[in-house]
C-alpha atoms as a PDB file:
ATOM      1  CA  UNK A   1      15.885  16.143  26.292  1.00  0.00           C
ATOM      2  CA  UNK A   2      13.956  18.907  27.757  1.00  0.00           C
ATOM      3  CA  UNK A   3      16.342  21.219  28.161  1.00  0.00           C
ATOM      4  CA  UNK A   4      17.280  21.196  24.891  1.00  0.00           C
ATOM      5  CA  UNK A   5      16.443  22.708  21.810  1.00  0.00           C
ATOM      6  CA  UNK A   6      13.305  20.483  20.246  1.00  0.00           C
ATOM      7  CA  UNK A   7      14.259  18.486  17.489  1.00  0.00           C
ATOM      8  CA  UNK A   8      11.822  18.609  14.295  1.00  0.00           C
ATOM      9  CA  UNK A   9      13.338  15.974  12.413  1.00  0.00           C
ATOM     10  CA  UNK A  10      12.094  12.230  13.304  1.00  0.00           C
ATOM     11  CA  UNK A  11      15.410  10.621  12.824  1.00  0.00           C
ATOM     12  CA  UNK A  12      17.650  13.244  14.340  1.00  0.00           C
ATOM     13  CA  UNK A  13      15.527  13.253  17.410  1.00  0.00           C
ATOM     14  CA  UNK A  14      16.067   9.013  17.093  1.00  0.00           C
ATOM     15  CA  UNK A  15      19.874   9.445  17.159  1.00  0.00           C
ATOM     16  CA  UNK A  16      19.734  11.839  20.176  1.00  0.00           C
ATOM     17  CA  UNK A  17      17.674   9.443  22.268  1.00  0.00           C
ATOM     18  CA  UNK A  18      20.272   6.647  20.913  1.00  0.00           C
ATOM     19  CA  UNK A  19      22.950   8.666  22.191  1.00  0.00           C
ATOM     20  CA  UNK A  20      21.638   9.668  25.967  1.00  0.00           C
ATOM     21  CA  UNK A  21      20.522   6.077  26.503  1.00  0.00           C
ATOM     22  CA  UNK A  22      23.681   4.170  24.457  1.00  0.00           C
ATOM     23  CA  UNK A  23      24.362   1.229  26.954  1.00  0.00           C
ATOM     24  CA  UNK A  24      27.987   0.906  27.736  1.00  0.00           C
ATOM     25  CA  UNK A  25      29.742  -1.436  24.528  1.00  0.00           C
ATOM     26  CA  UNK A  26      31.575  -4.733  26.482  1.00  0.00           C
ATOM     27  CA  UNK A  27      35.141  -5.018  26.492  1.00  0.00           C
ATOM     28  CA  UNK A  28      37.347  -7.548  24.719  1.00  0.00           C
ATOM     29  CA  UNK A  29      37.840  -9.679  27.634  1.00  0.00           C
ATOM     30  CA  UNK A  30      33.745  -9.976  27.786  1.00  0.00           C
ATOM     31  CA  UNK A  31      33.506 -11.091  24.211  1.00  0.00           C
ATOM     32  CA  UNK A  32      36.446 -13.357  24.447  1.00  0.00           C
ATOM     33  CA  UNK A  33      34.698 -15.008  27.681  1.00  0.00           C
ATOM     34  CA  UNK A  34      31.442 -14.952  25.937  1.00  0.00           C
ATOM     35  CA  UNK A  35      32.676 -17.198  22.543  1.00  0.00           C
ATOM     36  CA  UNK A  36      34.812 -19.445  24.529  1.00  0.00           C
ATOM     37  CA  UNK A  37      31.822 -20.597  26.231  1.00  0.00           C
ATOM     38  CA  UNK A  38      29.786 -20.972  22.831  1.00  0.00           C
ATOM     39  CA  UNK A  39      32.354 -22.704  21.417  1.00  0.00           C
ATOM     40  CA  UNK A  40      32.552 -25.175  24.228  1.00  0.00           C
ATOM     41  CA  UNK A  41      29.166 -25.759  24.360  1.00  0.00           C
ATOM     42  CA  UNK A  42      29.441 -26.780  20.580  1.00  0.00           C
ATOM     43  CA  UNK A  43      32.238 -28.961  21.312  1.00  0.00           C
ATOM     44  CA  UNK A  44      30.542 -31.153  23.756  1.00  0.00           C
ATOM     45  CA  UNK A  45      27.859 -33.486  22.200  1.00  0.00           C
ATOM     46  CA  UNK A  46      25.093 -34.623  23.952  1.00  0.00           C
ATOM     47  CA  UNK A  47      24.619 -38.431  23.853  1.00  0.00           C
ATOM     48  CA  UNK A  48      21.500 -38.608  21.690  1.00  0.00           C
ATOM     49  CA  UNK A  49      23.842 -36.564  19.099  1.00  0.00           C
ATOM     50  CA  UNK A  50      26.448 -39.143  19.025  1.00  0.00           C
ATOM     51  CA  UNK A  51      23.893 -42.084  18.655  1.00  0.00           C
ATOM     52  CA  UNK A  52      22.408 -40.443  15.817  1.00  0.00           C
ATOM     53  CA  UNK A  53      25.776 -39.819  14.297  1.00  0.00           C
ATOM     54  CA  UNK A  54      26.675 -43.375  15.008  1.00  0.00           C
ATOM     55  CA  UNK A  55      23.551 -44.793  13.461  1.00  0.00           C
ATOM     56  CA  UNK A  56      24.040 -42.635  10.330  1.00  0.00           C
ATOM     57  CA  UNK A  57      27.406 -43.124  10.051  1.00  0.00           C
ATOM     58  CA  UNK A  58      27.495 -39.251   8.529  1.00  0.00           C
ATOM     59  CA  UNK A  59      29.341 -36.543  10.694  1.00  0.00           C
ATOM     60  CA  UNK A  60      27.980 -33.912   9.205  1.00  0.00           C
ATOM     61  CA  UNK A  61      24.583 -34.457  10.265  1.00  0.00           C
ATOM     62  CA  UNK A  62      23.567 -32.766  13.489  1.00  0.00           C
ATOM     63  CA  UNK A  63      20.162 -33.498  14.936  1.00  0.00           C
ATOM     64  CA  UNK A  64      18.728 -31.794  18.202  1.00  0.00           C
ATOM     65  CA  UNK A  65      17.184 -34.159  20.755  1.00  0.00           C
ATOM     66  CA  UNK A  66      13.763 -33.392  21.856  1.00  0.00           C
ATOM     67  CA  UNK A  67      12.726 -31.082  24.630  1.00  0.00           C
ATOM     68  CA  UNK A  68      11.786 -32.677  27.246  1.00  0.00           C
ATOM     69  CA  UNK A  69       9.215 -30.273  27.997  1.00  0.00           C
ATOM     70  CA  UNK A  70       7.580 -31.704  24.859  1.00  0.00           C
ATOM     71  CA  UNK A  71       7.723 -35.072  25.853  1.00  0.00           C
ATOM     72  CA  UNK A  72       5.847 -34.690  29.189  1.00  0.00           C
ATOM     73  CA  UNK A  73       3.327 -32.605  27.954  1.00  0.00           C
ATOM     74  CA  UNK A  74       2.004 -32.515  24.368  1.00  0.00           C
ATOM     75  CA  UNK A  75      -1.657 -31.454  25.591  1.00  0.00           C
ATOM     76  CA  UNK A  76      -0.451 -28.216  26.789  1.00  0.00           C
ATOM     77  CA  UNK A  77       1.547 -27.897  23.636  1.00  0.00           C
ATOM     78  CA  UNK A  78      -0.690 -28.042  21.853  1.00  0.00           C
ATOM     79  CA  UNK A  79      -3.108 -25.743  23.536  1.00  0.00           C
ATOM     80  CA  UNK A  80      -0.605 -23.350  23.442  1.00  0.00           C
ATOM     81  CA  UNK A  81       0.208 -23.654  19.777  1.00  0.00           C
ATOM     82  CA  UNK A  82      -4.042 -23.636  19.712  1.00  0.00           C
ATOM     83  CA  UNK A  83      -4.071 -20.354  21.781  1.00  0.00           C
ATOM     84  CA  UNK A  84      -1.639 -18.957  19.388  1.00  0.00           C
ATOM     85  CA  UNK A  85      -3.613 -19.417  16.552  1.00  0.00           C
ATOM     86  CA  UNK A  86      -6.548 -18.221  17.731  1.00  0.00           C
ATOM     87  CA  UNK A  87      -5.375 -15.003  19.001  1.00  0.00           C
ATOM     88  CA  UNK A  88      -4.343 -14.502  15.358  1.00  0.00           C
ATOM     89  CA  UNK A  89      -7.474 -15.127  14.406  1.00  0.00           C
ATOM     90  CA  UNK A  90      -9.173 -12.916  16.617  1.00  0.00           C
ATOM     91  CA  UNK A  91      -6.576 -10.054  15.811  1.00  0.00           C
ATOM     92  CA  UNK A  92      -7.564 -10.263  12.076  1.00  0.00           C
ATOM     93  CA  UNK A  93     -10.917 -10.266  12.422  1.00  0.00           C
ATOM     94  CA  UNK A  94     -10.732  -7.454  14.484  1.00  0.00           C
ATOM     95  CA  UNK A  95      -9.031  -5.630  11.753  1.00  0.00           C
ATOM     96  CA  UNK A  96     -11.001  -7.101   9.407  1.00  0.00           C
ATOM     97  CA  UNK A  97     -13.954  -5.770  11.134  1.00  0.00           C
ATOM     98  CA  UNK A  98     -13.030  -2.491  12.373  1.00  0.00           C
ATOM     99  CA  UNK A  99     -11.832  -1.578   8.569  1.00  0.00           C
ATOM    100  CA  UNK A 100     -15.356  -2.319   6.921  1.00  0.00           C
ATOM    101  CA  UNK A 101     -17.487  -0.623   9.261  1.00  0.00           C
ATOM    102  CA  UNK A 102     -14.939   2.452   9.866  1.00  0.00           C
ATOM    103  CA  UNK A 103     -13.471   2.511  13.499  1.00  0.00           C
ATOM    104  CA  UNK A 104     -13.354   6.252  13.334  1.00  0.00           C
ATOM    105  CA  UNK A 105     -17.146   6.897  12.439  1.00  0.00           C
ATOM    106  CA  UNK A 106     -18.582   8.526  15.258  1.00  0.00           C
ATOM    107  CA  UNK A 107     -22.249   7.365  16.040  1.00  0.00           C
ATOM    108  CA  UNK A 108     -24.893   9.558  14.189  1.00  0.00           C
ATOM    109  CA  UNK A 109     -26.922  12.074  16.261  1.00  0.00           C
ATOM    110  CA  UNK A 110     -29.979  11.136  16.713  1.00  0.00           C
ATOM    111  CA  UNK A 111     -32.014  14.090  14.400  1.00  0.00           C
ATOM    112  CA  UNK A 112     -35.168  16.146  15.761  1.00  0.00           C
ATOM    113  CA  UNK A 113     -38.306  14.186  13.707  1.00  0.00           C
ATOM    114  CA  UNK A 114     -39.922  17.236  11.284  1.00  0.00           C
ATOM    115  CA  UNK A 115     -43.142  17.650  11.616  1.00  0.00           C
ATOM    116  CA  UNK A 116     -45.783  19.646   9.596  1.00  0.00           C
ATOM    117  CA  UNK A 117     -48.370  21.757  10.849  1.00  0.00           C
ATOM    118  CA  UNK A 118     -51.574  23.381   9.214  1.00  0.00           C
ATOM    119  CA  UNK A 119     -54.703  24.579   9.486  1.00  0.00           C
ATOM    120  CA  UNK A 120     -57.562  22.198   8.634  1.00  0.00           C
ATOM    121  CA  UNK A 121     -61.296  23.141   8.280  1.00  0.00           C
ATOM    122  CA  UNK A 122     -63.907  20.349   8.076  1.00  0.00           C
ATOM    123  CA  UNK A 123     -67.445  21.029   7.294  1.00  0.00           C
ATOM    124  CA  UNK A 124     -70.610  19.046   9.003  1.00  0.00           C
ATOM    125  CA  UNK A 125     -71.485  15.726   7.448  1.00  0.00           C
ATOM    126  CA  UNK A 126     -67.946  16.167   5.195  1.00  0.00           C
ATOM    127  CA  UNK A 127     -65.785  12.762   5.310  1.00  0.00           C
ATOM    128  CA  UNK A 128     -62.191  14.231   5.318  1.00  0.00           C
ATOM    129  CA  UNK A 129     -58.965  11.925   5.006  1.00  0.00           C
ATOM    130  CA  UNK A 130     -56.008  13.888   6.608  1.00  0.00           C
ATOM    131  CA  UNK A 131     -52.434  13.585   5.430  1.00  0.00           C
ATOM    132  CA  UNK A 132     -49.077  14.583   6.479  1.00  0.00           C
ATOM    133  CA  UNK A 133     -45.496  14.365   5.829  1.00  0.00           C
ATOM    134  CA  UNK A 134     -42.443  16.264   6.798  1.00  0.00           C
ATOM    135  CA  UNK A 135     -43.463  19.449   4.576  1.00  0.00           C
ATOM    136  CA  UNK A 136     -46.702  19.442   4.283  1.00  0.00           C
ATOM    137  CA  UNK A 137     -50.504  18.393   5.459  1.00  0.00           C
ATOM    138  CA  UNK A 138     -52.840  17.500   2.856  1.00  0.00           C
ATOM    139  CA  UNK A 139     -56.457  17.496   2.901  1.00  0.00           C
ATOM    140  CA  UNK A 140     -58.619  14.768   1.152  1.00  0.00           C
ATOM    141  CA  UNK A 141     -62.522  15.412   0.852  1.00  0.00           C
ATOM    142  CA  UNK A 142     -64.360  11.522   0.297  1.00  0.00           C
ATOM    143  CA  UNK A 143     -67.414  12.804   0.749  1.00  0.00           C
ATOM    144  CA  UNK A 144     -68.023  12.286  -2.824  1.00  0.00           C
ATOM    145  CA  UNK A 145     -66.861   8.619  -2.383  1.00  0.00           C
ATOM    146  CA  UNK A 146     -69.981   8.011   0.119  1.00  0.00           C
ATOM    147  CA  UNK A 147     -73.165   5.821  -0.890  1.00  0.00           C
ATOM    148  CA  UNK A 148     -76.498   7.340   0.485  1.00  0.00           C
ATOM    149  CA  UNK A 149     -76.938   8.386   3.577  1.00  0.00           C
ATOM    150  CA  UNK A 150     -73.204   9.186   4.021  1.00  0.00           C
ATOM    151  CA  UNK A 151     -72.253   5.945   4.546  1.00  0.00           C
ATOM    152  CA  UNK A 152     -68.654   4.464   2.747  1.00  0.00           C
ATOM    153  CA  UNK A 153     -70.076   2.111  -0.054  1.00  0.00           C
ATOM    154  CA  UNK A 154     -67.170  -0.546   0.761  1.00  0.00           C
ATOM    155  CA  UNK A 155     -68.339  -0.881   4.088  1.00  0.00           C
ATOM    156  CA  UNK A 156     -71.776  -1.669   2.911  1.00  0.00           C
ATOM    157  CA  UNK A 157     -69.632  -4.941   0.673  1.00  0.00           C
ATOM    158  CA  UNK A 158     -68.226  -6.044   3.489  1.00  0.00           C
ATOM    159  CA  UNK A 159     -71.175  -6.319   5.713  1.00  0.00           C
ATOM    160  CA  UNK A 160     -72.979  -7.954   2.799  1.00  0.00           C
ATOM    161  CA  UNK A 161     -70.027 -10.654   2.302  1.00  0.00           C
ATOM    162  CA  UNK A 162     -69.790 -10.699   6.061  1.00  0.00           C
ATOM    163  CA  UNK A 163     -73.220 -12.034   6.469  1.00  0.00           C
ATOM    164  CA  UNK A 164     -73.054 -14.369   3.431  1.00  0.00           C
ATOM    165  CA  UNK A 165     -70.550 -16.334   5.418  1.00  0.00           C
ATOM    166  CA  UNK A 166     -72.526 -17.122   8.538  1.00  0.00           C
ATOM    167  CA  UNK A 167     -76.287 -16.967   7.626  1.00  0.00           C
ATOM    168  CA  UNK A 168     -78.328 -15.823  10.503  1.00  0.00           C
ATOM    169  CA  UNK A 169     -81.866 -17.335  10.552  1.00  0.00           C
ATOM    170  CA  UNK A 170     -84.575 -15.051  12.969  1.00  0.00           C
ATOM    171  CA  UNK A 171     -87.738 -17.187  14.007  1.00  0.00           C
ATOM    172  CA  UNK A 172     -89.803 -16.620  17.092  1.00  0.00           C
END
């Protein structure tokens, strides 16, 4: 189809390719030869069919005898029936899976972090607590929060608690 002119529509372009690759139809003689040998086939019963018939006394009743490729094996029947399952299994939750999380998401980019700058100025002596997020950097003056002598008045509670719990006795 190359050489001709392209074909927009879906179907049309179906029919063409039907047409250039249309396998040759049988002839009569074929078909005859073909349903003779079906209907032989049908004539001739196989023995476990007549039993059957014969124990059932009904003619009507037409019962296929076992494979024999069931008989021998079962276990490999039966893994393949097992195989079959699974795989069907397996195909929906693959679906199953692909559909929830979105196959066509692409993974996300990983983004530059932001980070703020600025300009701090801390005094002598001043007890600064320094902040920063993406926008901005924030400046916190404790000093205020200090006991005397510039020293955090928590810490002093915890070294007083700290030495309640193991009492240290001095002698010489």
């Amino acid at each position: 189809m190359r050489g001709d002119v392209e074909i927009r529509d879906p179907a049309d372009r179906l029919d063409a390719l039907w047409e250039a690759t249309r396998p040759v139809e049988p002839s009569a003689q074929a078909w005859d030869r073909v349903w003779a040998s079906v209907a032989d086939d049908l004539d001739r019963l196989p023995a476990s069919t007549a039993q059957v018939v014969a124990a059932t006394g009904r003619e009507g009743l037409f019962v296929h005898p076992p494979s024999p490729i069931l008989a021998r094996r079962p276990l490999a029947v039966g893994a393949a029936a097992a195989a079959v399952v699974l795989a069907q299994a397996a195909a929906i939750l693959l679906a199953v899976g692909l559909s929830w999380y979105g196959a066509d998401r692409e993974p996300a980019a990983p983004s530059q972090p932001q980070v703020a700058t600025g300009e701090v100025r801390i005094e002598e002596g001043q007890f600064v607590l320094i902040r920063s997020n993406a926008d901005t950097v924030q400046a916190i003056d404790l000093s205020a929060q200090l006991g005397t002598g510039g020293v955090d008045a928590w810490y002093l509670v915890y070294n007083l608690l700290e030495s309640m719990t193991n009492p240290l006795a001095m002698s010489e």
